[in-house]
Protein backbone atom coordinates (compact mmCIF):
# COMPACT_ATOMS: atom_id res chain seq x y z
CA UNK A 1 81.80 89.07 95.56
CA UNK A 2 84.11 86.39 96.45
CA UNK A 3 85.03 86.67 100.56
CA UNK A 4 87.11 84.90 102.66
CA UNK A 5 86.14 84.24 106.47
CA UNK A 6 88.78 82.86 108.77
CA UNK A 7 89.98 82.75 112.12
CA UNK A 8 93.29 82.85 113.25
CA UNK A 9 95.74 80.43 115.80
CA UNK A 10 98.97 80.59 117.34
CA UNK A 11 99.86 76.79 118.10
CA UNK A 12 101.39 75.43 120.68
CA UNK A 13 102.33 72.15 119.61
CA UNK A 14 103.29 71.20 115.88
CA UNK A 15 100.57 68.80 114.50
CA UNK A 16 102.23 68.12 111.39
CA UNK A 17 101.71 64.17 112.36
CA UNK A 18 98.07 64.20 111.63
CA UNK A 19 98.26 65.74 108.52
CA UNK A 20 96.45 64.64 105.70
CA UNK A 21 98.50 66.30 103.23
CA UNK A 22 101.29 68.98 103.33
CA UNK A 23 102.78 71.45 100.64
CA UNK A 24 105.99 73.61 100.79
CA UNK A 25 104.95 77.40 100.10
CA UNK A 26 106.74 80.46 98.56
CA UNK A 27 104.80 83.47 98.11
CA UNK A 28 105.59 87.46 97.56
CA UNK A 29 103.86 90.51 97.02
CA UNK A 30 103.33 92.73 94.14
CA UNK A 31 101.27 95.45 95.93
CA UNK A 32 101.20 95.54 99.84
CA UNK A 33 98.71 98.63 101.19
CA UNK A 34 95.93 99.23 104.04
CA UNK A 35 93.57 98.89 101.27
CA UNK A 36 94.54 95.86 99.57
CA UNK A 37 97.39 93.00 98.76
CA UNK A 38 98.16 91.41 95.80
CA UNK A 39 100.16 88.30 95.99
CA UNK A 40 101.84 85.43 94.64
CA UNK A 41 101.77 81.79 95.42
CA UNK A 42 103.99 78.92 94.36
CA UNK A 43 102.32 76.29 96.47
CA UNK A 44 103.86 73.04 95.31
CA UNK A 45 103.53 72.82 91.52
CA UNK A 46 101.11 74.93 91.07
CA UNK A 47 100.90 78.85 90.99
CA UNK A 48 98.47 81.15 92.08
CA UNK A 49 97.62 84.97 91.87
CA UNK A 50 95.70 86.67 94.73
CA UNK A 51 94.11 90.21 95.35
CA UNK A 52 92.77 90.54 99.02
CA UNK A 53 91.06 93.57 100.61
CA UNK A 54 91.06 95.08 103.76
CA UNK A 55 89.62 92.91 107.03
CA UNK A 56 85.96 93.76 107.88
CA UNK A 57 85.05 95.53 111.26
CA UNK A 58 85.25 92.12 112.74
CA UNK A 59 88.98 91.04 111.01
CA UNK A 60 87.04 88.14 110.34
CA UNK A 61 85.80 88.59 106.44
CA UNK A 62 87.56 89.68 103.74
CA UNK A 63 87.23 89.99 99.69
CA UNK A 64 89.32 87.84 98.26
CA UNK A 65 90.13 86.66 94.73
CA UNK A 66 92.40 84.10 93.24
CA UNK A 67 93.43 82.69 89.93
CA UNK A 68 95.84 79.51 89.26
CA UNK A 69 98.55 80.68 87.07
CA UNK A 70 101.26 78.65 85.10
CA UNK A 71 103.75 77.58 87.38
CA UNK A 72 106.49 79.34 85.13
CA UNK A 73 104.27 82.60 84.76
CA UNK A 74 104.32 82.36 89.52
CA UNK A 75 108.03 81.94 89.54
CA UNK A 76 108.62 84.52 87.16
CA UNK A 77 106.44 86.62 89.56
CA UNK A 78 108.33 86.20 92.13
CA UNK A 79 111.01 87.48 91.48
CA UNK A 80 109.17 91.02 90.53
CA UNK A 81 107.67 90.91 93.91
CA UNK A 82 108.80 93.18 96.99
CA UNK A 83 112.34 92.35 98.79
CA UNK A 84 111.32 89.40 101.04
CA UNK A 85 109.42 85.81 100.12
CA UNK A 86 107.55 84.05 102.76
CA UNK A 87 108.94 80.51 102.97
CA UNK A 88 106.23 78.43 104.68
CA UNK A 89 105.39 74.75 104.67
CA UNK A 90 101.20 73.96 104.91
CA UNK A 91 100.05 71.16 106.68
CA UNK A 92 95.85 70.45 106.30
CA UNK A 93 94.44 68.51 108.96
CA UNK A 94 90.84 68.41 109.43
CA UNK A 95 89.21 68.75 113.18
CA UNK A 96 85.56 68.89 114.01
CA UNK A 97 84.25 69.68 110.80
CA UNK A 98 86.97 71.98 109.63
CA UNK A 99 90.37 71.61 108.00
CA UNK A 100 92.71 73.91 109.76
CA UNK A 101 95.79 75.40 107.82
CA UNK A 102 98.60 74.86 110.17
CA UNK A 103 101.15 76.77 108.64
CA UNK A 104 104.72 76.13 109.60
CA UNK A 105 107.06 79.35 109.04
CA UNK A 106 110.87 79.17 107.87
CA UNK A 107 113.58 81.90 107.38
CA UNK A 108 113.16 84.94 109.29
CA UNK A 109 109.36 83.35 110.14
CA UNK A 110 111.62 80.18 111.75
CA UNK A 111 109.83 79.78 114.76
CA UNK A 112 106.20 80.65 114.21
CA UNK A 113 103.42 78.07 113.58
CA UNK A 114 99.93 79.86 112.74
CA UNK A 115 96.79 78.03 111.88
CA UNK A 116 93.77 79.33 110.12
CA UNK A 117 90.13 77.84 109.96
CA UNK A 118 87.97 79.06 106.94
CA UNK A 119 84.25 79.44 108.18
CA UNK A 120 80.73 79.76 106.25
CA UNK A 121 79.44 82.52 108.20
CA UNK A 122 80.94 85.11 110.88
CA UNK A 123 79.02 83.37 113.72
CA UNK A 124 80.17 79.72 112.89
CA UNK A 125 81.47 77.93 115.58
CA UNK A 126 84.40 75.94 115.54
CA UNK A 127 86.06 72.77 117.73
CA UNK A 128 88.94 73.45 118.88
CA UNK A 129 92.02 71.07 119.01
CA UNK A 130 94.05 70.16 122.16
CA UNK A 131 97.57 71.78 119.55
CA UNK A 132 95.62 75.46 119.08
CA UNK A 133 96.28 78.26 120.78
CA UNK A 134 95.49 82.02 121.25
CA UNK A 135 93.17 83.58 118.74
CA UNK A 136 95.36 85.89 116.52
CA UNK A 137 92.34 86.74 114.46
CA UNK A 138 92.54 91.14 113.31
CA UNK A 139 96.43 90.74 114.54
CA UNK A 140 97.90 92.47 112.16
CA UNK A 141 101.10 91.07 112.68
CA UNK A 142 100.43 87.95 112.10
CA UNK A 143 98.83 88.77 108.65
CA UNK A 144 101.88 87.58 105.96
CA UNK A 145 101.82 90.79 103.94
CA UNK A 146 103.51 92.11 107.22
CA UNK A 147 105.32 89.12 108.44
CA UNK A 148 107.50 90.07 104.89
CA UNK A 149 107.82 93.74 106.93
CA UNK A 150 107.88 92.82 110.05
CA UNK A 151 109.56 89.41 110.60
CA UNK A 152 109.02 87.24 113.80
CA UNK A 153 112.64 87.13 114.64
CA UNK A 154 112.86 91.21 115.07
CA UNK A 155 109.65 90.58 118.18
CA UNK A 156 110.76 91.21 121.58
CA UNK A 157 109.48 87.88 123.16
């Protein structure tokens, strides 16, 4: 079964100068439950379709499955997919062994910077850059499924 392990980072400082690459996302959901998401991804030119399950005792793991789609077949999608889009640029930049996900929100996101390390194992250790900050990992709120529901600019601050 196919799983995804990541941890999760608020950021305090934009790194999107030490990128090695960067790609402007768009993605919506299809189905959004506690039991499961299914999503779509226009990431650049390419499209993407993705079922994940719910977060493991730790928040850590997850099952997770993805396809690449025709571009056409993601935007079409879209536009079937529940009221709100995240609109999110992605910027990879890799730090003591890992490429972090620094993910920089727009729209009613505007504001909020998240990166995400994916990890081998549950146990794996992981460098940390001067730019992260607080471990958002089994946050709920910063999952996107509820980022579309709950948007960063309704949080008291």
């Amino acid at each position: 079964m196919p799983l995804e392990i990541e941890r999760k980072f608020l950021v305090k400082s934009n790194p999107a100068n030490l990128a090695e690459k960067s790609v402007h996302i768009r993605q919506g959901y299809l189905a959004r439950t506690t039991e499961r998401t299914v999503r779509v991804r226009v990431a650049g030119d390419r499209g993407f379709l993705t079922i994940k399950g719910r977060p493991e005792k730790k928040h850590i793991t997850r099952f997770e499955w993805e396809v690449e789609i025709p571009l056409m077949d993601a935007e079409d999608l879209l536009r079937l997919c529940l009221p709100e889009i995240i609109d999110k640029r992605r910027h990879y930049i890799s730090f003591g062994g890992h490429v972090f996900e620094v993910d920089v929100f727009y729209g009613d996101n505007r504001g909020l910077i998240i990166a995400e390390a994916e990890l081998k194992s549950e146990d794996e250790e992981i460098q940390k850059p001067d730019w992260l900050g607080k471990e958002v990992t089994g946050d709920k709120r910063y999952y996107n499924a509820m980022l579309i529901k709950n948007p960063y600019k309704t949080w008291s601050k």
